[in-house]
PDB file of N, CA and C in Angstrom:
ATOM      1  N   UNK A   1       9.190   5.670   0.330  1.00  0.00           N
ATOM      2  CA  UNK A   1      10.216   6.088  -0.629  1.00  0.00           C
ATOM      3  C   UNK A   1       9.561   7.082  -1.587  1.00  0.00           C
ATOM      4  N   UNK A   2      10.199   8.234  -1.364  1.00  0.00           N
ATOM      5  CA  UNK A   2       9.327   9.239  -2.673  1.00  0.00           C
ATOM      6  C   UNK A   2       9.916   9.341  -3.675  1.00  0.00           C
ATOM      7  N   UNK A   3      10.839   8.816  -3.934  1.00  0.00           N
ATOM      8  CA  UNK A   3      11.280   8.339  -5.459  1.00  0.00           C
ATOM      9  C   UNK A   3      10.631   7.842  -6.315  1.00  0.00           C
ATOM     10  N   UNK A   4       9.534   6.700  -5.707  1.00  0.00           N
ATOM     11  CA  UNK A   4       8.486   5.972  -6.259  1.00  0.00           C
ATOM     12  C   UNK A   4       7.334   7.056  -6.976  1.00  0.00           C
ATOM     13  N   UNK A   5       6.920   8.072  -6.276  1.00  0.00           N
ATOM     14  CA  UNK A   5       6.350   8.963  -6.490  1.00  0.00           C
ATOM     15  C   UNK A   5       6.619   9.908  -7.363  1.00  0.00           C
ATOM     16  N   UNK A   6       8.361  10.138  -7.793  1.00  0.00           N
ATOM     17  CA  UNK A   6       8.826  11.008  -8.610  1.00  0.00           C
ATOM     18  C   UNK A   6       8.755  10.215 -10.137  1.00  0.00           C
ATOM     19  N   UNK A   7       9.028   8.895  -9.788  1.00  0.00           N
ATOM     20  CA  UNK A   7       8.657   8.289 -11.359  1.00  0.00           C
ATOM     21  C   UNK A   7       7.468   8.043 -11.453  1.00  0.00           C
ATOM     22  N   UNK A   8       6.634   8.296 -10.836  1.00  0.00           N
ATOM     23  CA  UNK A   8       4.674   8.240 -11.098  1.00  0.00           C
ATOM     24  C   UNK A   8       4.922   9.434 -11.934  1.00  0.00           C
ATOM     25  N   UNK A   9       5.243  10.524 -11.447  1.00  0.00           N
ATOM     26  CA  UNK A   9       4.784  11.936 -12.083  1.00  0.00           C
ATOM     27  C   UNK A   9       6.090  12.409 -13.564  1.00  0.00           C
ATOM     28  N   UNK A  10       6.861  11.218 -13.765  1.00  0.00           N
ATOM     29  CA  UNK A  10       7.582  11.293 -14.962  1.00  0.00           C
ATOM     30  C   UNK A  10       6.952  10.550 -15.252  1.00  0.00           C
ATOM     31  N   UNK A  11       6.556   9.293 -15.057  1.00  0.00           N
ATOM     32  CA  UNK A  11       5.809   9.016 -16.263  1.00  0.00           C
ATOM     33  C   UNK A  11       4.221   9.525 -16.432  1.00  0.00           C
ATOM     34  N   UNK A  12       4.114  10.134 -15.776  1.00  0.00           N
ATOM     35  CA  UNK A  12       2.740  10.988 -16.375  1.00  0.00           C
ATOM     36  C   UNK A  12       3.255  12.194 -17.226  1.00  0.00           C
ATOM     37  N   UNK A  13       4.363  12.757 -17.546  1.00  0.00           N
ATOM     38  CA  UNK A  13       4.744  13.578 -18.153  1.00  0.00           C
ATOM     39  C   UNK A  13       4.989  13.224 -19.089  1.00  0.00           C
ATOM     40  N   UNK A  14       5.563  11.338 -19.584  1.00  0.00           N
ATOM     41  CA  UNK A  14       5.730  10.826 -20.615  1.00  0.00           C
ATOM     42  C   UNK A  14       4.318  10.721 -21.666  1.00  0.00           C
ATOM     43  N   UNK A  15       3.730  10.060 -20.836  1.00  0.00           N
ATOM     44  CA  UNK A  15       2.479   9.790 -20.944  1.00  0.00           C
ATOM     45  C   UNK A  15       1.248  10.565 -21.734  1.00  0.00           C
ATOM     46  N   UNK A  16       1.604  12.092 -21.301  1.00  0.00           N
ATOM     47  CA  UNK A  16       1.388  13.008 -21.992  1.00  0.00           C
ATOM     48  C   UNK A  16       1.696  13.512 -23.022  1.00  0.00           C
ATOM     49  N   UNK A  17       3.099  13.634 -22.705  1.00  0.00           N
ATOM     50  CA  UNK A  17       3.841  13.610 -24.187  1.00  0.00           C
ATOM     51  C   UNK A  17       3.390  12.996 -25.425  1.00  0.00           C
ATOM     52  N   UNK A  18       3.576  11.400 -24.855  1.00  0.00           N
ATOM     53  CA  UNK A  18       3.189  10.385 -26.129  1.00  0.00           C
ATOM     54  C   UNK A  18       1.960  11.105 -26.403  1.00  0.00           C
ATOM     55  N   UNK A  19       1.098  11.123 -25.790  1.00  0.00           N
ATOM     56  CA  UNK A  19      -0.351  11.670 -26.571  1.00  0.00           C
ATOM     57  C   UNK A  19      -0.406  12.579 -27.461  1.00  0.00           C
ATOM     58  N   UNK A  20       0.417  14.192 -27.214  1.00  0.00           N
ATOM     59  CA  UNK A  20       0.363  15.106 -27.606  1.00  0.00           C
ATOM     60  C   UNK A  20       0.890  15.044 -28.826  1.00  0.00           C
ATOM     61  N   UNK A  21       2.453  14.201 -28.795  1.00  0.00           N
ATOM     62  CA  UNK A  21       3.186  13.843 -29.922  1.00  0.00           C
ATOM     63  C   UNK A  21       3.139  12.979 -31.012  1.00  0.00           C
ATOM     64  N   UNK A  22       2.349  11.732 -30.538  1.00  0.00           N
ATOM     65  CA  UNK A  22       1.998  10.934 -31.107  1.00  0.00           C
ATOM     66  C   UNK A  22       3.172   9.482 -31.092  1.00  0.00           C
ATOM     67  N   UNK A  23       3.822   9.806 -30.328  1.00  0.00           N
ATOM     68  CA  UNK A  23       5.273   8.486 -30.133  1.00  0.00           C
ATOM     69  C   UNK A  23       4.470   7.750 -29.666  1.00  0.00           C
ATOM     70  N   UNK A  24       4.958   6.081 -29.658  1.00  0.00           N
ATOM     71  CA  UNK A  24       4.144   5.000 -29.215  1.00  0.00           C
ATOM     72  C   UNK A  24       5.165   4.261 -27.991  1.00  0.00           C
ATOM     73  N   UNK A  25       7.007   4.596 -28.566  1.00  0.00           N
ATOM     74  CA  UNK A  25       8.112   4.417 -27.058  1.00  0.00           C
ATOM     75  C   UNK A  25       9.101   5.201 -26.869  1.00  0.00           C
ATOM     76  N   UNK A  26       9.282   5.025 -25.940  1.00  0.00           N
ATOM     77  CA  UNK A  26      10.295   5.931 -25.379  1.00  0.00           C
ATOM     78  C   UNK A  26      11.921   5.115 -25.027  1.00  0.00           C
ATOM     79  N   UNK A  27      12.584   5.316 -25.916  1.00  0.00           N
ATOM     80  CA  UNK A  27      13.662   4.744 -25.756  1.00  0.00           C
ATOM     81  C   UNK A  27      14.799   4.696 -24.417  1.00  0.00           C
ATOM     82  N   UNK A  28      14.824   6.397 -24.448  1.00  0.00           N
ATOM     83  CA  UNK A  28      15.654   6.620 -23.345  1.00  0.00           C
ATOM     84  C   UNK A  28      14.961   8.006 -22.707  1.00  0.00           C
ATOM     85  N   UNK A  29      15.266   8.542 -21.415  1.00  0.00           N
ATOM     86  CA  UNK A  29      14.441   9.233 -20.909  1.00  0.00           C
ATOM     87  C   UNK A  29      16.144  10.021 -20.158  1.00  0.00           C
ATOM     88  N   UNK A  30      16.352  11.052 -20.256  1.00  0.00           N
ATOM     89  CA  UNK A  30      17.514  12.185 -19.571  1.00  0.00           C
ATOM     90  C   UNK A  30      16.737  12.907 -18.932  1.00  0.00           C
ATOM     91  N   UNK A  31      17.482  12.495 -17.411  1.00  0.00           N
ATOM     92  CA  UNK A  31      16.731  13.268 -16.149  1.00  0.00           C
ATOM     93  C   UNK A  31      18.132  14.285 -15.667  1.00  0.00           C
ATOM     94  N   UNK A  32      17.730  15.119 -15.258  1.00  0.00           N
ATOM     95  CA  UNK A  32      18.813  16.366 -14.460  1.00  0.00           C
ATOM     96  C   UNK A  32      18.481  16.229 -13.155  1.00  0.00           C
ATOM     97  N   UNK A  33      18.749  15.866 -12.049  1.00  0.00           N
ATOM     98  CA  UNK A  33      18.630  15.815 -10.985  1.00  0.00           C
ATOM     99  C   UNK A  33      19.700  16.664 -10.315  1.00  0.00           C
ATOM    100  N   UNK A  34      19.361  17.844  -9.063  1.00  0.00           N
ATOM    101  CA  UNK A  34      20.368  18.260  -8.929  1.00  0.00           C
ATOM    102  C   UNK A  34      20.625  17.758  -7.244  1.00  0.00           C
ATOM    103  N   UNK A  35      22.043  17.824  -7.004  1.00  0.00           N
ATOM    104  CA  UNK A  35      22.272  17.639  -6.025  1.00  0.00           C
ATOM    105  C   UNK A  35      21.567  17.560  -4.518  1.00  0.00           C
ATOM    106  N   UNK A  36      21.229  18.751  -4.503  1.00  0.00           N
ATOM    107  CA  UNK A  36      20.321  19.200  -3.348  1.00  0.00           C
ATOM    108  C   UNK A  36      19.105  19.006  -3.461  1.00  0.00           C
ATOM    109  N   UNK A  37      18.581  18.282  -4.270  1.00  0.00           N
ATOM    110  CA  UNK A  37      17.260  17.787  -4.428  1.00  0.00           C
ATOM    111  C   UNK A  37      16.550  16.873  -3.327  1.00  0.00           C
ATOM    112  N   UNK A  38      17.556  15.999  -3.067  1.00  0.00           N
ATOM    113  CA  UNK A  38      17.199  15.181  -1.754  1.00  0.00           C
ATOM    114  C   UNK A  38      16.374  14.094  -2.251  1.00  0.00           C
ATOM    115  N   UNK A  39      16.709  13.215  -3.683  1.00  0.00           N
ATOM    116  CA  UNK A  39      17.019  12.345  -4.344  1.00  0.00           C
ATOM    117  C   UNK A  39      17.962  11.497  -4.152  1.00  0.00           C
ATOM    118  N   UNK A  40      17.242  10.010  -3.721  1.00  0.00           N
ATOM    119  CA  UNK A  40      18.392   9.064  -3.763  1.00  0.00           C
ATOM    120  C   UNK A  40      18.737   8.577  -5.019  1.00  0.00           C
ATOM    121  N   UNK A  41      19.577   8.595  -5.598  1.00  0.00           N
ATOM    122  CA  UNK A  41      19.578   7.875  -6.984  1.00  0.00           C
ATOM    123  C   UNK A  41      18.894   6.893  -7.281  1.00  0.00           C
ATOM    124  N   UNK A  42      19.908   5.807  -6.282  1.00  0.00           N
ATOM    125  CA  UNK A  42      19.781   4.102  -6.330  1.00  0.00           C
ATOM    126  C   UNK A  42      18.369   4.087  -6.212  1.00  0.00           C
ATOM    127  N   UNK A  43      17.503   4.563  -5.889  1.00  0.00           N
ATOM    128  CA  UNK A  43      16.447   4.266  -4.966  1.00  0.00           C
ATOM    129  C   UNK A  43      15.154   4.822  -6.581  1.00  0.00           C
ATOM    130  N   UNK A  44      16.222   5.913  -7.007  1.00  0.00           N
ATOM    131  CA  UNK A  44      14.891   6.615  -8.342  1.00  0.00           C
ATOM    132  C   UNK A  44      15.322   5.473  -9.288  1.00  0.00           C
ATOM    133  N   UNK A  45      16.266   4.857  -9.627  1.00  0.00           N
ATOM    134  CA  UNK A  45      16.743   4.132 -10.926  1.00  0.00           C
ATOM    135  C   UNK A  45      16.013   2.648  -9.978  1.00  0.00           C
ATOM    136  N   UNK A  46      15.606   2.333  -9.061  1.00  0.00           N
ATOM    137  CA  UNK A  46      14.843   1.115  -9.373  1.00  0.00           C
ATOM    138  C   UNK A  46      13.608   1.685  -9.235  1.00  0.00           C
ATOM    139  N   UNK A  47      12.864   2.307  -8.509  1.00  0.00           N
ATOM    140  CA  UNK A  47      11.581   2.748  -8.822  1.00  0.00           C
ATOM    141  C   UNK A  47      11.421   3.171  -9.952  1.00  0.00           C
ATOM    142  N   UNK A  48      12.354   3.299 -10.626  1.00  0.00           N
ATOM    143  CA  UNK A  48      11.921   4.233 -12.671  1.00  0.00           C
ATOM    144  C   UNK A  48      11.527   2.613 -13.299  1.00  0.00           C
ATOM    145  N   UNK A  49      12.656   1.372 -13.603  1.00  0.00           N
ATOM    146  CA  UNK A  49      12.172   0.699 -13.313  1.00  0.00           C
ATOM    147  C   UNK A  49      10.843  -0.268 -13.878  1.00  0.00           C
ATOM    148  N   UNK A  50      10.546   0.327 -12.220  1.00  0.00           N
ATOM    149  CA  UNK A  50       8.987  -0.504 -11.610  1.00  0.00           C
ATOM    150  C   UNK A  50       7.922   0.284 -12.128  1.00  0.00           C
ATOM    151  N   UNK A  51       7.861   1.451 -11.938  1.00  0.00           N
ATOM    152  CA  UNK A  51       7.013   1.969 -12.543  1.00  0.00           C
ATOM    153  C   UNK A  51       6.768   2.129 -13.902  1.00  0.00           C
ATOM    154  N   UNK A  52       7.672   2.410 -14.814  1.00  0.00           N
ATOM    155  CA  UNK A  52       7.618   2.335 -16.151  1.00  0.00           C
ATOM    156  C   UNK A  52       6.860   0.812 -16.617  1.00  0.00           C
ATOM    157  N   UNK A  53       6.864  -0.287 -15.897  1.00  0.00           N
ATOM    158  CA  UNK A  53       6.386  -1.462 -16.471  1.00  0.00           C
ATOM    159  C   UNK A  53       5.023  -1.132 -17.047  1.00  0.00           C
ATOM    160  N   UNK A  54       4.983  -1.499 -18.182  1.00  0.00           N
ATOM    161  CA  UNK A  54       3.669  -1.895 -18.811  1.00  0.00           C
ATOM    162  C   UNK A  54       3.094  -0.685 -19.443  1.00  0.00           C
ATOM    163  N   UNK A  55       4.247   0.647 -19.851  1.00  0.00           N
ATOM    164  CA  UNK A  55       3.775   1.892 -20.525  1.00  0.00           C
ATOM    165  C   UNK A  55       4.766   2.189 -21.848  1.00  0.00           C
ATOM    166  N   UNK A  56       4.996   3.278 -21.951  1.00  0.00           N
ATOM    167  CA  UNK A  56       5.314   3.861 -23.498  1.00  0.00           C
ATOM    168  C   UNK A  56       6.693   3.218 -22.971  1.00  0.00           C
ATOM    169  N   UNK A  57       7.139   3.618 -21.727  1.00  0.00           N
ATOM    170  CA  UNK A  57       8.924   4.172 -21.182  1.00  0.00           C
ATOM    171  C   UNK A  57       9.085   2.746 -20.677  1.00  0.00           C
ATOM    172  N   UNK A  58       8.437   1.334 -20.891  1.00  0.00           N
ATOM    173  CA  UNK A  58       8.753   0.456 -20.190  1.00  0.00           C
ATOM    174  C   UNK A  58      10.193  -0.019 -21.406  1.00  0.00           C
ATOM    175  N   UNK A  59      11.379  -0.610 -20.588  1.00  0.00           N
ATOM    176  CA  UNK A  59      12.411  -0.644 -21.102  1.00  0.00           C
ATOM    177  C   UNK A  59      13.371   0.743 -21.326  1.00  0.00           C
ATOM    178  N   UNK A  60      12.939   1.490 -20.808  1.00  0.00           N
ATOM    179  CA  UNK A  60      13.607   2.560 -21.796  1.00  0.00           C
ATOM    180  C   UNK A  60      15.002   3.009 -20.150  1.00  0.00           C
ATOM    181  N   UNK A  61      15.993   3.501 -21.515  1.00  0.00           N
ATOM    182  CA  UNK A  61      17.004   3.587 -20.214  1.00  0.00           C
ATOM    183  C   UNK A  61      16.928   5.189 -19.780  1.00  0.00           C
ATOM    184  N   UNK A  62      17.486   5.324 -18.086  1.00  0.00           N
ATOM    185  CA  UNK A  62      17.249   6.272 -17.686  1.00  0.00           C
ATOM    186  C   UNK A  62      19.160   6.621 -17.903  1.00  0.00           C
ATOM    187  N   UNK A  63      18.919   8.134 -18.287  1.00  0.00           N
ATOM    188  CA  UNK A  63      20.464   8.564 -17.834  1.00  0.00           C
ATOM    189  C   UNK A  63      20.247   9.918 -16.794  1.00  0.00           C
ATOM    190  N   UNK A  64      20.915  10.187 -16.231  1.00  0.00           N
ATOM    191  CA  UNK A  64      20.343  10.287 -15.138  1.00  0.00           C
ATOM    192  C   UNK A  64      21.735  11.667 -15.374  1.00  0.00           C
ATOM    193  N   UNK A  65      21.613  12.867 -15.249  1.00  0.00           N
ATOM    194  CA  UNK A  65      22.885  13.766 -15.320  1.00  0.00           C
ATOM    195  C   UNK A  65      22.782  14.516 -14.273  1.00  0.00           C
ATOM    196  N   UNK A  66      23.719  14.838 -12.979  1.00  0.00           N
ATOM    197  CA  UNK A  66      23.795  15.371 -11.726  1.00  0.00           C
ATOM    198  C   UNK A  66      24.220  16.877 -11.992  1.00  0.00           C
ATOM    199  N   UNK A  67      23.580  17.645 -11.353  1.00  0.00           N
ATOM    200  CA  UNK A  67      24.030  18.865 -11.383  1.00  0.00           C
ATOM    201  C   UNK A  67      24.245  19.433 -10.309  1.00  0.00           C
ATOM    202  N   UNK A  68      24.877  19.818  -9.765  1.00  0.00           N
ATOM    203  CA  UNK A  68      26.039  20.795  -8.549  1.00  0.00           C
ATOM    204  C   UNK A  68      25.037  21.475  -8.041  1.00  0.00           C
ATOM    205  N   UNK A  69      24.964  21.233  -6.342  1.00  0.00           N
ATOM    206  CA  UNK A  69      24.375  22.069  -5.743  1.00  0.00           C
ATOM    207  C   UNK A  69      25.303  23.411  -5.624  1.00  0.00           C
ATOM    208  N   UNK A  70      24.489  24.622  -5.407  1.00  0.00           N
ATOM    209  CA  UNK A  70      25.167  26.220  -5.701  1.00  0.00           C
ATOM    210  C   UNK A  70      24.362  27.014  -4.491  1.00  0.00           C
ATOM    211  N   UNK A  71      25.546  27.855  -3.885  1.00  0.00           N
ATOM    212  CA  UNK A  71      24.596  28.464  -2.567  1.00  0.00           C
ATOM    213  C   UNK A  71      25.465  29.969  -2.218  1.00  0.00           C
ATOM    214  N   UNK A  72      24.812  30.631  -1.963  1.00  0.00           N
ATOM    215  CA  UNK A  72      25.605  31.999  -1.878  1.00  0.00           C
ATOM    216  C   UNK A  72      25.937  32.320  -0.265  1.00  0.00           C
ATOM    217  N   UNK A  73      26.989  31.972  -0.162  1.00  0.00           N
ATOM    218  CA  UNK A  73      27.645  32.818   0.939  1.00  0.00           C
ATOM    219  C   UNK A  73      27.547  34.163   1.596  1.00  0.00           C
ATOM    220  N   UNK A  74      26.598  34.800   2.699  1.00  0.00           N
ATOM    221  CA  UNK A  74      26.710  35.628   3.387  1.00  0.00           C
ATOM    222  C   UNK A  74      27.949  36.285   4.191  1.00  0.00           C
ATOM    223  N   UNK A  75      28.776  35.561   4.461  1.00  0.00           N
ATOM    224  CA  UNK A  75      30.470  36.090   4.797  1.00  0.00           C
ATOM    225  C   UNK A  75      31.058  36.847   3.923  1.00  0.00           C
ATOM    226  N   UNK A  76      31.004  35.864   2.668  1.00  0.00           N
ATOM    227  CA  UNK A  76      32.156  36.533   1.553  1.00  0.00           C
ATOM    228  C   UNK A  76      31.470  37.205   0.243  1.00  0.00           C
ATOM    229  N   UNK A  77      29.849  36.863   0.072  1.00  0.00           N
ATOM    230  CA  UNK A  77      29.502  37.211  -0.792  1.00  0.00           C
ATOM    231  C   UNK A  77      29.304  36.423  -2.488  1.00  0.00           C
ATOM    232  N   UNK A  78      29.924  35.191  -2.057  1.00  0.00           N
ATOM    233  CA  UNK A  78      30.417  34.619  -3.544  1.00  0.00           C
ATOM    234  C   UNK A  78      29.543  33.634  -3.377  1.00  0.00           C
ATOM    235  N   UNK A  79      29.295  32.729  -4.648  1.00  0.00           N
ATOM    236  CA  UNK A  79      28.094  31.830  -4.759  1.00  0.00           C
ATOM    237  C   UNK A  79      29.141  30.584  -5.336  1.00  0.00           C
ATOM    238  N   UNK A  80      28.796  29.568  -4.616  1.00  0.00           N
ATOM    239  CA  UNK A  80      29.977  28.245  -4.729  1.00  0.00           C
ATOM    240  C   UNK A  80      29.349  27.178  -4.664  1.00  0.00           C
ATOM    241  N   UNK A  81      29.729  26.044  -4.621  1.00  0.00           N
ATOM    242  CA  UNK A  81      29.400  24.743  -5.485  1.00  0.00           C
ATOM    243  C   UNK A  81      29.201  23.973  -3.727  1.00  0.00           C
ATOM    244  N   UNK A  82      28.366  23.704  -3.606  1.00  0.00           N
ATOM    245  CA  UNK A  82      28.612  22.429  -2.392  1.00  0.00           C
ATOM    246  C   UNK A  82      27.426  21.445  -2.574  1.00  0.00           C
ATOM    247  N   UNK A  83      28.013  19.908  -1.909  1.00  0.00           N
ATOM    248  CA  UNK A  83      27.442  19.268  -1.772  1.00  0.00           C
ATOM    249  C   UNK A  83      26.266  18.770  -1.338  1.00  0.00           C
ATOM    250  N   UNK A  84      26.143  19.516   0.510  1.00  0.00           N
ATOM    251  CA  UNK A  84      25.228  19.145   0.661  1.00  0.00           C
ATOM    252  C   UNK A  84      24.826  21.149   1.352  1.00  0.00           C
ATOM    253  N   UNK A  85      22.957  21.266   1.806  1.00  0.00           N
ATOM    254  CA  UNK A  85      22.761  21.874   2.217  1.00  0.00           C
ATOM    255  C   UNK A  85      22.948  22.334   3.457  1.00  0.00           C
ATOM    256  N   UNK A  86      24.146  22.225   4.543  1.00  0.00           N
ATOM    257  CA  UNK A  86      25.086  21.440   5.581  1.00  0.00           C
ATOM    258  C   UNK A  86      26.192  22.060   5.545  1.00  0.00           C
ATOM    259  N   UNK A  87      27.066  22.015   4.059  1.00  0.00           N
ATOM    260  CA  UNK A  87      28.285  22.350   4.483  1.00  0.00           C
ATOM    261  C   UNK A  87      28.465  23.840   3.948  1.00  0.00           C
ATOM    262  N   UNK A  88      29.512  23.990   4.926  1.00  0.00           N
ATOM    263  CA  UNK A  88      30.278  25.483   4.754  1.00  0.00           C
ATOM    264  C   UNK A  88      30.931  25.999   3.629  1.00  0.00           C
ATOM    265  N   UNK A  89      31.178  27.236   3.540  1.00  0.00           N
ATOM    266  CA  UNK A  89      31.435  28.139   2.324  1.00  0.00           C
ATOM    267  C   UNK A  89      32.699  27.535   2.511  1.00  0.00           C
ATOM    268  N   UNK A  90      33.118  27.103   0.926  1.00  0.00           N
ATOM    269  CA  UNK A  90      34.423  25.562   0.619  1.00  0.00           C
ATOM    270  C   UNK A  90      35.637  26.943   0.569  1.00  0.00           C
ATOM    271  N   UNK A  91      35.024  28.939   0.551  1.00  0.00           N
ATOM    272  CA  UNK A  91      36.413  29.654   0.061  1.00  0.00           C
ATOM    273  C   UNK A  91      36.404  29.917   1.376  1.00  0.00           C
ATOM    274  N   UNK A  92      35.492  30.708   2.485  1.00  0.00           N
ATOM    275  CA  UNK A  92      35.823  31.629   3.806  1.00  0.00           C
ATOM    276  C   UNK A  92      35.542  30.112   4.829  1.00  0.00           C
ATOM    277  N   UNK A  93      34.724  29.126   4.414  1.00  0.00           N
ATOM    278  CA  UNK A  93      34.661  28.507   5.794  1.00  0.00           C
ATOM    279  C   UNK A  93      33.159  29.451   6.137  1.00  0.00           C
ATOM    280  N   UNK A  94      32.395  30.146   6.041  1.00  0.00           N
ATOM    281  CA  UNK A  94      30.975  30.491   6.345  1.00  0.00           C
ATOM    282  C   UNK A  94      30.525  29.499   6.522  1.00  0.00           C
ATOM    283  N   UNK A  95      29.324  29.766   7.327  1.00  0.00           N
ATOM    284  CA  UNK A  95      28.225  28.829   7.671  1.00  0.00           C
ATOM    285  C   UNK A  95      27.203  29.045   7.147  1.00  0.00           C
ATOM    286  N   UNK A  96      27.050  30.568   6.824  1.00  0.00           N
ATOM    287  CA  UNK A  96      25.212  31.166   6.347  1.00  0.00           C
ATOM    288  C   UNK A  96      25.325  31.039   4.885  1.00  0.00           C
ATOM    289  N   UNK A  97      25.027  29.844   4.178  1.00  0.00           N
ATOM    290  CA  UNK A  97      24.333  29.957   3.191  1.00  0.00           C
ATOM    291  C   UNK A  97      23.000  29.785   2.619  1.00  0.00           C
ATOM    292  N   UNK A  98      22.795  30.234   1.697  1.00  0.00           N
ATOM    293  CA  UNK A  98      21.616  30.234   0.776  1.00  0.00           C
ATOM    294  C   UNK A  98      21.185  29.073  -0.285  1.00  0.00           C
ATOM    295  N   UNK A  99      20.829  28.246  -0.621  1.00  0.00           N
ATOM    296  CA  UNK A  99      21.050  27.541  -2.022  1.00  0.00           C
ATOM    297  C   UNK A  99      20.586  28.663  -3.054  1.00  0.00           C
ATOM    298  N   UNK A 100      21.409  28.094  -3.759  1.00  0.00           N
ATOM    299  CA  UNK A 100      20.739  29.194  -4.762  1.00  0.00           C
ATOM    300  C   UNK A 100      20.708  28.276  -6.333  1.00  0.00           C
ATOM    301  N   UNK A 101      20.904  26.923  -6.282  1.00  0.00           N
ATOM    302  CA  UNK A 101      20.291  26.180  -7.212  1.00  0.00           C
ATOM    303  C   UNK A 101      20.987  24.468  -7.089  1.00  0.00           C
ATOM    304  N   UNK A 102      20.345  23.671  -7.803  1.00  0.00           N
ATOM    305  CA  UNK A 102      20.814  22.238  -7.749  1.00  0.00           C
ATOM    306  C   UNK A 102      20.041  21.671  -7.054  1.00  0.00           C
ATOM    307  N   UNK A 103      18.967  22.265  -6.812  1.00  0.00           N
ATOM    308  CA  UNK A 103      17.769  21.484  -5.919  1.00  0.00           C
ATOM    309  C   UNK A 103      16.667  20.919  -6.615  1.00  0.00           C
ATOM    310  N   UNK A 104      16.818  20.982  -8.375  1.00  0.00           N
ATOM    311  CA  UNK A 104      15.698  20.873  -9.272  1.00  0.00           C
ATOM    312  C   UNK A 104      15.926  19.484  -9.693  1.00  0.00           C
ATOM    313  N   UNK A 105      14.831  19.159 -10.444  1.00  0.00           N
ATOM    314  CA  UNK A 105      14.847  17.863 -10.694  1.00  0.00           C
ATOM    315  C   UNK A 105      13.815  18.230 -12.235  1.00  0.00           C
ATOM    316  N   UNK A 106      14.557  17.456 -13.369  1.00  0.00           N
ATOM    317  CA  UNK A 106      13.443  17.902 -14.669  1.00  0.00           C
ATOM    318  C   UNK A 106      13.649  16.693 -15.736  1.00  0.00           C
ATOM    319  N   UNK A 107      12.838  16.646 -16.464  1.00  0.00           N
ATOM    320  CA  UNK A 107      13.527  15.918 -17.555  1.00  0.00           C
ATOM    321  C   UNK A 107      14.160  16.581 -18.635  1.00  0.00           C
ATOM    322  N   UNK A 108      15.445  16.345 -19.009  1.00  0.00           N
ATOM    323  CA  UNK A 108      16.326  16.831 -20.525  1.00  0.00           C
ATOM    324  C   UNK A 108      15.253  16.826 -21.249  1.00  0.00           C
ATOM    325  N   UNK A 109      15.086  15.853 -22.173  1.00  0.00           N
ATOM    326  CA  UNK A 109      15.110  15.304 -23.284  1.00  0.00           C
ATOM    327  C   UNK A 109      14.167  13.730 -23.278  1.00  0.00           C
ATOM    328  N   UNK A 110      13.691  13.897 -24.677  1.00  0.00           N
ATOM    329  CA  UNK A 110      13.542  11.791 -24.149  1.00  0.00           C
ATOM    330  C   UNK A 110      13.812  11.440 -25.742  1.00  0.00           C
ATOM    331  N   UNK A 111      14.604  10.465 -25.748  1.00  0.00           N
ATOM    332  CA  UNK A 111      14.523   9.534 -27.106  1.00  0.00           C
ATOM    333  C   UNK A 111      13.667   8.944 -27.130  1.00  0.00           C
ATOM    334  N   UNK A 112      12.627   9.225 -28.156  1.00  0.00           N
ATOM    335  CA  UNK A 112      11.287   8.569 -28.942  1.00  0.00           C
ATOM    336  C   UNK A 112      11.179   7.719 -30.325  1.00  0.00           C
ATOM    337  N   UNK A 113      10.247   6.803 -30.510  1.00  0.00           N
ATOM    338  CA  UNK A 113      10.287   6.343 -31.646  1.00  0.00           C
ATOM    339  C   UNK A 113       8.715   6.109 -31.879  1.00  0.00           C
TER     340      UNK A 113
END
């Protein structure tokens, strides 16, 4: 599961943080995950979790905000919203697209104390 792996390297980003900043917890932690990332949710919200045990972010809630995969159409030219990296241009019905974003994964924000 590399979800497990994606909350290793958030909380090493926390981790850092706290140092740099001087916070001792992390209340809540806002992740952007985008669609096309190839992120299971269910799978990051219990590995966040497990891994957080026993650090700054242990307890702290994840909110988790989805953002729209976006891919530009070679048929028609226009850049549109789809789900997966798979489906067809939702205006002409194309097949050749591009992503052209929603594949990122970052943290917002974190509530500290």
């Amino acid at each position: 599961m590399h979800e497990m792996s994606l909350c290793e390297g958030i909380l090493q980003i926390v981790e850092d943080a706290a140092r740099r900043e001087g916070f001792s917890q992390v209340r809540r932690i806002r992740l952007e995950v985008g669609r096309l990332a190839g992120v299971e949710i269910g799978a990051l919200e219990f590995a966040f979790d497990v891994v957080m045990r026993g650090s700054v972010a242990e307890g702290a809630a994840l909110e988790i905000i989805e953002l729209p995969g976006r891919a530009l159409c070679f048929s028609c030219g226009e850049t549109v919203e789809v789900v997966s990296r798979l489906d067809p241009c939702p205006l002409c019905g194309g097949a050749r697209l591009a992503p052209s974003g929603g594949d990122e994964m970052r943290i917002r924000d974190l509530e500290v104390i």
